[in-house]
N, C-alpha and C. Protein backbone atom coordinates (compact mmCIF):
# COMPACT_ATOMS: atom_id res chain seq x y z
N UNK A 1 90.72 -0.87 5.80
CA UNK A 1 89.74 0.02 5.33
C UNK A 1 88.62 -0.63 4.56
N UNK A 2 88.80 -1.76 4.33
CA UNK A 2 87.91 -2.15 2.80
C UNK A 2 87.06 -2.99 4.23
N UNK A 3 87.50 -3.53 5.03
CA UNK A 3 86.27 -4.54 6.07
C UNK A 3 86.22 -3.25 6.79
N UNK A 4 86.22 -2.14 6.78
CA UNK A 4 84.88 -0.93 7.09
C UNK A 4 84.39 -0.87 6.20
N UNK A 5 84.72 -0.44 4.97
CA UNK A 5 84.02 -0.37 3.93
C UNK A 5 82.66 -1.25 4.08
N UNK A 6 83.07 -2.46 3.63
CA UNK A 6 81.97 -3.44 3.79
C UNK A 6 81.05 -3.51 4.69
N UNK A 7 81.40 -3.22 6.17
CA UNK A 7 81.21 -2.82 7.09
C UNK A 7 80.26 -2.14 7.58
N UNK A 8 80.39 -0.90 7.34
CA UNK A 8 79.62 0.53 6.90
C UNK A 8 78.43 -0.21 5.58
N UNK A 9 78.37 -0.75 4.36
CA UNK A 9 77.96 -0.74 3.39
C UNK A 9 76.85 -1.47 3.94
N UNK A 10 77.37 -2.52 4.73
CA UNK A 10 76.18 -3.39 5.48
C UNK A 10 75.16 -3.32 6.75
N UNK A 11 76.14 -2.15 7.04
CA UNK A 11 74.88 -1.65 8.23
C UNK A 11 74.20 -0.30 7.69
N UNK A 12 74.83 0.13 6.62
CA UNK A 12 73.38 0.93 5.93
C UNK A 12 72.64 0.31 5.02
N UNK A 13 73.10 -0.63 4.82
CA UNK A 13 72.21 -1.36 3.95
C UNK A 13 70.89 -2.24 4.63
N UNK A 14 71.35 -2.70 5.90
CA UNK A 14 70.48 -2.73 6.66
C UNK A 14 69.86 -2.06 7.30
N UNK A 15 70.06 -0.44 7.57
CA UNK A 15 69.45 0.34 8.38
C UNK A 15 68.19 1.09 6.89
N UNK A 16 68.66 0.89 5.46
CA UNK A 16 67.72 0.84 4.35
C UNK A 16 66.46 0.07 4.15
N UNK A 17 67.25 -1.35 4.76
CA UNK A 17 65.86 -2.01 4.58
C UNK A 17 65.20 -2.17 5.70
N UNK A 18 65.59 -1.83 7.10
CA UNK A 18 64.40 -1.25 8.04
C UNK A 18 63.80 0.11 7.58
N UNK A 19 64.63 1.23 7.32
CA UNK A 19 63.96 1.95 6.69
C UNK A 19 62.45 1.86 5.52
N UNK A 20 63.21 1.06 4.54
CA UNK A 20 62.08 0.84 3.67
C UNK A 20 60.63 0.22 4.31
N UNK A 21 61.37 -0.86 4.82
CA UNK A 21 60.29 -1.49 6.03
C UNK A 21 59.40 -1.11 6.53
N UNK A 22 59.82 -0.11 7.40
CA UNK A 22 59.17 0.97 8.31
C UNK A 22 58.25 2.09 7.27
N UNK A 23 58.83 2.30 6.16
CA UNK A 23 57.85 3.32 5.54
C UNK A 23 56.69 2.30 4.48
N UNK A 24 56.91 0.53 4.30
CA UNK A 24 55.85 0.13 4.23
C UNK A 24 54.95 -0.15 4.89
N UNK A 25 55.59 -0.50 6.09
CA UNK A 25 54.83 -0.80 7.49
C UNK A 25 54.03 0.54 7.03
N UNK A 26 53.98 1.81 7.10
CA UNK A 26 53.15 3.23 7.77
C UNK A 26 52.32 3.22 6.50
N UNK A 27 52.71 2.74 5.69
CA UNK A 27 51.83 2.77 4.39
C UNK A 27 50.70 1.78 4.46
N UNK A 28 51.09 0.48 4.85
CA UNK A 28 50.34 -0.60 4.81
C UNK A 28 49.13 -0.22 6.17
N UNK A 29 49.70 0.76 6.97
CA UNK A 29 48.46 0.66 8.57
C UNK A 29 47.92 2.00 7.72
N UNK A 30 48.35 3.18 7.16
CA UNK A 30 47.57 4.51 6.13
C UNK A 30 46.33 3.63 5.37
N UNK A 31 46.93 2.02 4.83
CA UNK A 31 45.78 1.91 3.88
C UNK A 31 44.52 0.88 4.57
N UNK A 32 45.21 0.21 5.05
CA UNK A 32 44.05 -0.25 6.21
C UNK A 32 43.45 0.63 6.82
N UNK A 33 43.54 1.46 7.53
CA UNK A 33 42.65 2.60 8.46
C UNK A 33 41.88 2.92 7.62
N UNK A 34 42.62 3.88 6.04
CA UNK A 34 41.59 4.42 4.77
C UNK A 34 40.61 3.00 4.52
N UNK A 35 41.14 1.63 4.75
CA UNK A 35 39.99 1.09 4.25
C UNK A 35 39.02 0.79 4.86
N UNK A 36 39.49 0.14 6.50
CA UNK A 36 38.33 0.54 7.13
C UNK A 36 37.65 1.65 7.76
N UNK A 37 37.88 2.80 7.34
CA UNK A 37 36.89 3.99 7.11
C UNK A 37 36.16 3.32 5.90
N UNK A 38 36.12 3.46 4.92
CA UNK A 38 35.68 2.82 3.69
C UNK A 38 34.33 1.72 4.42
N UNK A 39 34.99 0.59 4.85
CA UNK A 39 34.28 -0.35 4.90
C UNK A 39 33.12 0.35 6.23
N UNK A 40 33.34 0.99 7.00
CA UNK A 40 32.58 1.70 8.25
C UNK A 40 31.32 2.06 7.43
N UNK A 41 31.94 3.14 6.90
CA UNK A 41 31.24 4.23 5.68
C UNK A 41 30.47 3.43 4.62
N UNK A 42 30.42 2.22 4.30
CA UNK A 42 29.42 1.52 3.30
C UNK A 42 28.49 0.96 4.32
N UNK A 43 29.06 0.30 5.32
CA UNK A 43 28.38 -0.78 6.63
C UNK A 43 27.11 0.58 6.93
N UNK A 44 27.54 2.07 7.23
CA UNK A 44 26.65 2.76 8.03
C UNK A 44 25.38 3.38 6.71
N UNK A 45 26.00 3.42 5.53
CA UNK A 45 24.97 3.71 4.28
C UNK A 45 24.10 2.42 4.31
N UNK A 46 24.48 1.53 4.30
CA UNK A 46 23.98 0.21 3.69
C UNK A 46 22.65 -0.04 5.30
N UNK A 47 23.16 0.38 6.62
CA UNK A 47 22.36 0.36 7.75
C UNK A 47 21.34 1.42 7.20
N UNK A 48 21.56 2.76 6.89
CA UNK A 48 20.68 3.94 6.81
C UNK A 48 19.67 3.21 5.59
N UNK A 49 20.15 3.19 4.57
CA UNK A 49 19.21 2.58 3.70
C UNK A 49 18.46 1.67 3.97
N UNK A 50 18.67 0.50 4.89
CA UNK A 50 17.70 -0.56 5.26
C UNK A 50 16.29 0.17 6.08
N UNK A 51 17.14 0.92 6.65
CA UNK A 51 16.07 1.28 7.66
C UNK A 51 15.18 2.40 6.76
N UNK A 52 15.85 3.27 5.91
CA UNK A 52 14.78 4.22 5.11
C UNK A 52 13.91 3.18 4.57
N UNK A 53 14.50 1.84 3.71
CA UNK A 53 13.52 1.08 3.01
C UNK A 53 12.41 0.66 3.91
N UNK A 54 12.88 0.35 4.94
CA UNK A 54 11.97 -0.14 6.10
C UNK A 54 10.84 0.80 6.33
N UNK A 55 11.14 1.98 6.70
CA UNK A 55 10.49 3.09 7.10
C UNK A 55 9.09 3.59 5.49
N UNK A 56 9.66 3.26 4.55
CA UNK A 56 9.74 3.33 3.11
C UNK A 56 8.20 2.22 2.77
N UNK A 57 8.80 0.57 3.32
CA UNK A 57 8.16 0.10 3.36
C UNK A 57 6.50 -0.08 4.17
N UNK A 58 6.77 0.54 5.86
CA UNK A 58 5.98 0.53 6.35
C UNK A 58 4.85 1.52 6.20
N UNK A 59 5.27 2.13 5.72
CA UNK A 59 4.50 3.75 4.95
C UNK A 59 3.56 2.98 4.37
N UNK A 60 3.71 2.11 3.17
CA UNK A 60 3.03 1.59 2.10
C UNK A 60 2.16 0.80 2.77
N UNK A 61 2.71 0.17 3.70
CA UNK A 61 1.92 -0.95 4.54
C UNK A 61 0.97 -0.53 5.17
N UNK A 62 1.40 0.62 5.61
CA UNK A 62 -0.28 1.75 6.26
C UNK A 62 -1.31 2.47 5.39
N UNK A 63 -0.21 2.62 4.44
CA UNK A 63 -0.97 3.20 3.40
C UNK A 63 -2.19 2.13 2.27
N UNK A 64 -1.63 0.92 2.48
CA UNK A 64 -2.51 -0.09 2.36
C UNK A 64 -3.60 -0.30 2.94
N UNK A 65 -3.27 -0.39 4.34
CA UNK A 65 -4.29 -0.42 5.03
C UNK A 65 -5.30 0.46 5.56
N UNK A 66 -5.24 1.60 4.88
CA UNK A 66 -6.00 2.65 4.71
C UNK A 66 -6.67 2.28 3.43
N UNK A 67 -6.53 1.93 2.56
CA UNK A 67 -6.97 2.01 1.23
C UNK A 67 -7.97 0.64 1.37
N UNK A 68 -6.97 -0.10 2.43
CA UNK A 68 -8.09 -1.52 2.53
C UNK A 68 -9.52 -0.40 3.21
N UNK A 69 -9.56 -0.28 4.16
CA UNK A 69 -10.22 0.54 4.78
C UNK A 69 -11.17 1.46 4.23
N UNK A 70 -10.88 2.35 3.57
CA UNK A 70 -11.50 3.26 2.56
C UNK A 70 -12.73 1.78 1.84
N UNK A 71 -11.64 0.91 0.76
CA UNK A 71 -12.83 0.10 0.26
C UNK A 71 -13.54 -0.66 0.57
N UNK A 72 -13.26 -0.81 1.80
CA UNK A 72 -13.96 -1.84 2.27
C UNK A 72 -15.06 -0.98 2.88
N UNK A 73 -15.18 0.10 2.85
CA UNK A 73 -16.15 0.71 3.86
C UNK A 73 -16.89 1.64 2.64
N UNK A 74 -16.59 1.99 1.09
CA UNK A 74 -17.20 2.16 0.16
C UNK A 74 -17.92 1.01 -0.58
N UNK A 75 -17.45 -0.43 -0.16
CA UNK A 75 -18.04 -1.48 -0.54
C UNK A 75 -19.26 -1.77 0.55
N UNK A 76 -19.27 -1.70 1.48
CA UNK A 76 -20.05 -1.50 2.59
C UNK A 76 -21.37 -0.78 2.46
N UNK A 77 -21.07 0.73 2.25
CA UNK A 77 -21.93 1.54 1.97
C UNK A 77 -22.59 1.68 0.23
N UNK A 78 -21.88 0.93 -0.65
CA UNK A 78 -22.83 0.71 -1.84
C UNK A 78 -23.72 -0.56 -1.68
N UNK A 79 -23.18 -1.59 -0.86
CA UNK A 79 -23.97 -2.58 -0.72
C UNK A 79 -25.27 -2.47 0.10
N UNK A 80 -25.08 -1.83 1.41
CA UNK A 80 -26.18 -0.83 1.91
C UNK A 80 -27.08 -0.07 0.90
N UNK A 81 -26.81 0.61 0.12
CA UNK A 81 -27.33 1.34 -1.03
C UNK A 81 -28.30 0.75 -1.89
N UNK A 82 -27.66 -0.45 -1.77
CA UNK A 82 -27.92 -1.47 -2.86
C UNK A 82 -29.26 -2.17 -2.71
N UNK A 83 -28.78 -2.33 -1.39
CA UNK A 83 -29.78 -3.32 -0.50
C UNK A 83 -31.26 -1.93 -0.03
N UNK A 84 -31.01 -1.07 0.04
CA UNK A 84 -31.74 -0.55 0.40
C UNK A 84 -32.94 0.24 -1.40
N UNK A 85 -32.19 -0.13 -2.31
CA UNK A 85 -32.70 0.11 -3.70
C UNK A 85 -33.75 -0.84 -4.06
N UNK A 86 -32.82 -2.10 -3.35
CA UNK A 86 -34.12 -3.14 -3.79
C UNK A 86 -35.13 -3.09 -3.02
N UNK A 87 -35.09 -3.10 -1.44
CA UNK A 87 -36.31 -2.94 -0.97
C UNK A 87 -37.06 -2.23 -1.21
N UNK A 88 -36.60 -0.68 -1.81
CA UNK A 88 -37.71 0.23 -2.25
C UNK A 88 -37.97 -0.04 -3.20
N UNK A 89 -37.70 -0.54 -4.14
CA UNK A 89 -37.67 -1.21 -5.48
C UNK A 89 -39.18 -2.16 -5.59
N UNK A 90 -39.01 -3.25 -4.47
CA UNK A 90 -39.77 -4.76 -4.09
C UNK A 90 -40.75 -3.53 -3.38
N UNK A 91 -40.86 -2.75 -2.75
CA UNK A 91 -42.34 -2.05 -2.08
C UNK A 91 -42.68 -1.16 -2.90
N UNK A 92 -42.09 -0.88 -3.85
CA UNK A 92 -43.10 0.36 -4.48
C UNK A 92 -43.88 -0.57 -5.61
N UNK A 93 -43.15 -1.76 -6.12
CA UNK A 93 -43.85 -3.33 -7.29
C UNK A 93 -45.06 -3.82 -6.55
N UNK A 94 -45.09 -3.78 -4.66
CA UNK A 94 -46.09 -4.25 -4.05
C UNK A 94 -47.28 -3.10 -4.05
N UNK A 95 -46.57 -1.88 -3.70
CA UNK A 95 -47.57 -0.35 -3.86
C UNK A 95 -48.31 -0.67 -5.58
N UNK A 96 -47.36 -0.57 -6.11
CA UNK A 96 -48.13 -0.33 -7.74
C UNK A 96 -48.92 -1.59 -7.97
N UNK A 97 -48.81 -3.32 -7.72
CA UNK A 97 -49.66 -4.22 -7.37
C UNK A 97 -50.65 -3.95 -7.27
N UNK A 98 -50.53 -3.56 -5.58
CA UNK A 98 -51.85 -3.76 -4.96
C UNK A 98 -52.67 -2.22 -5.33
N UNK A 99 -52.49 -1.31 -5.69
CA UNK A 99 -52.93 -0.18 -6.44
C UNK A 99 -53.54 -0.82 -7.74
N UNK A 100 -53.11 -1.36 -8.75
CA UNK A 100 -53.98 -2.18 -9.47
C UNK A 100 -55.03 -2.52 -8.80
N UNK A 101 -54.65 -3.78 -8.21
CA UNK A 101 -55.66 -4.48 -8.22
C UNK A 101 -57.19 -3.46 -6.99
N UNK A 102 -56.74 -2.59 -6.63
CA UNK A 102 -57.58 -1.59 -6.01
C UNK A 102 -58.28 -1.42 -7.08
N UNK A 103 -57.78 -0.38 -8.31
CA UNK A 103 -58.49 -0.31 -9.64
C UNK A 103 -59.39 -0.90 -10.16
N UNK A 104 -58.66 -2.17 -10.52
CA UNK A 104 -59.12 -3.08 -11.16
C UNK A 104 -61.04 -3.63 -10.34
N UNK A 105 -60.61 -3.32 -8.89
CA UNK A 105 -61.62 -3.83 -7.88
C UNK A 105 -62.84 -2.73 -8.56
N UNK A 106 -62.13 -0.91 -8.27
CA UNK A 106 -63.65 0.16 -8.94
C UNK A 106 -63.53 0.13 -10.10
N UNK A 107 -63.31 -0.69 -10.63
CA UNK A 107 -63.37 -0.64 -12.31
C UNK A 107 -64.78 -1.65 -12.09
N UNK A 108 -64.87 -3.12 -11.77
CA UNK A 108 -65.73 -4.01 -11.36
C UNK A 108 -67.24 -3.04 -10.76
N UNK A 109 -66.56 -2.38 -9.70
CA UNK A 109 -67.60 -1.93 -9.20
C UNK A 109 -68.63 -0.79 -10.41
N UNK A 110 -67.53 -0.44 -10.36
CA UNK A 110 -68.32 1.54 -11.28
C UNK A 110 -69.19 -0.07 -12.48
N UNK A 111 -68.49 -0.79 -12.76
CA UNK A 111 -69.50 -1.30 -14.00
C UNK A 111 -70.53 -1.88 -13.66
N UNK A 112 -70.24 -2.50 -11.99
CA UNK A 112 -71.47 -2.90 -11.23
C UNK A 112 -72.78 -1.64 -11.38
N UNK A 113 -72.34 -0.89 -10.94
CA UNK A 113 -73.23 0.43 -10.73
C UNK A 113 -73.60 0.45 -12.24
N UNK A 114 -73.11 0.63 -13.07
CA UNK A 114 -73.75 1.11 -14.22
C UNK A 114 -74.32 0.47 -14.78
N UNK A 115 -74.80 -0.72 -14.99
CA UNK A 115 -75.52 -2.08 -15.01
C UNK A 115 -76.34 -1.80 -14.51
N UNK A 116 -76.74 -1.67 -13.47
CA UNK A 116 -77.64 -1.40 -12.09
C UNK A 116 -78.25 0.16 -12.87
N UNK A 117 -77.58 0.87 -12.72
CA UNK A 117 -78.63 2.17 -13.46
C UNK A 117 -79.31 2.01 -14.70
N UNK A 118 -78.27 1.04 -15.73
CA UNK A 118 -79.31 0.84 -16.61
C UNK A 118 -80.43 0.02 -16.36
N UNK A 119 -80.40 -1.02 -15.94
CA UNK A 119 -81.42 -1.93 -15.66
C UNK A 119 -82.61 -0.78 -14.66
N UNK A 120 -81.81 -0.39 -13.92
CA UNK A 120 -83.41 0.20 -12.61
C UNK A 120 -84.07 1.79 -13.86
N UNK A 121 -83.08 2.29 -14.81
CA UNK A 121 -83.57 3.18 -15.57
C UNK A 121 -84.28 2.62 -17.06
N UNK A 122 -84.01 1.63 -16.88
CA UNK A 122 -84.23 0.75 -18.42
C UNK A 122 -86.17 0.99 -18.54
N UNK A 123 -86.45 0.54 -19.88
CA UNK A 123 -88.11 0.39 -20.35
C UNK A 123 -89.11 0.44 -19.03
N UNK A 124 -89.72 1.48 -18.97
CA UNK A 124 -90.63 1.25 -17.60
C UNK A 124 -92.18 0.54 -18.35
């Protein structure tokens, strides 16, 4: 009875530690699967985010280049502005010039003339 005993003691004792076995085994593949869900689930955030930044980024990049755009075409049109200030600027200095010196010309004259009247009206 006692080498059944033993017997018996040793084949449940071994059918325990396949048991145990077997319920670490199901534990150990439960936590792998949970982890690679886990690791899936960061890999597919970590993809979404690149690409929002991307998307994120290229926004700005257009949006740059609009703004280049905008100033460069308000720098454009003040310099036009600019350019077109001075020329009226430089022709109205040549207008008011030569308008002087028009003046200045019947100023000569009118005193010509009045010289001339005094002298032809002067002591007869």
């Amino acid at each position: 009875g006692v080498k059944y005993l033993e017997s018996a003691v040793r084949a449940s004792s071994e059918e325990a530690e396949l048991a145990v076995s077997d319920v670490i085994t199901e534990d150990t593949k439960k936590y792998m699967k949970c982890f690679e869900d886990k690791v899936n689930e960061i890999a597919q955030f970590t993809d979404s985010s690149i690409k929002d930044y991307n998307a994120v980024d290229n926004k700005l990049k257009d949006d740059l280049k609009t703004l280049d755009a905008v100033i460069n075409s308000e720098k454009s049109a003040h310099d036009d502005a600019t350019t077109k200030h001075r020329n009226n600027s430089a022709n109205l200095r040549e207008k008011i010039k030569t308008n002087h010196e028009k003046q200045e010309e019947l100023r000569r004259q009118l005193k010509g003339i009045g010289e001339r009247r005094r002298r032809s009206s002067g002591p007869k």
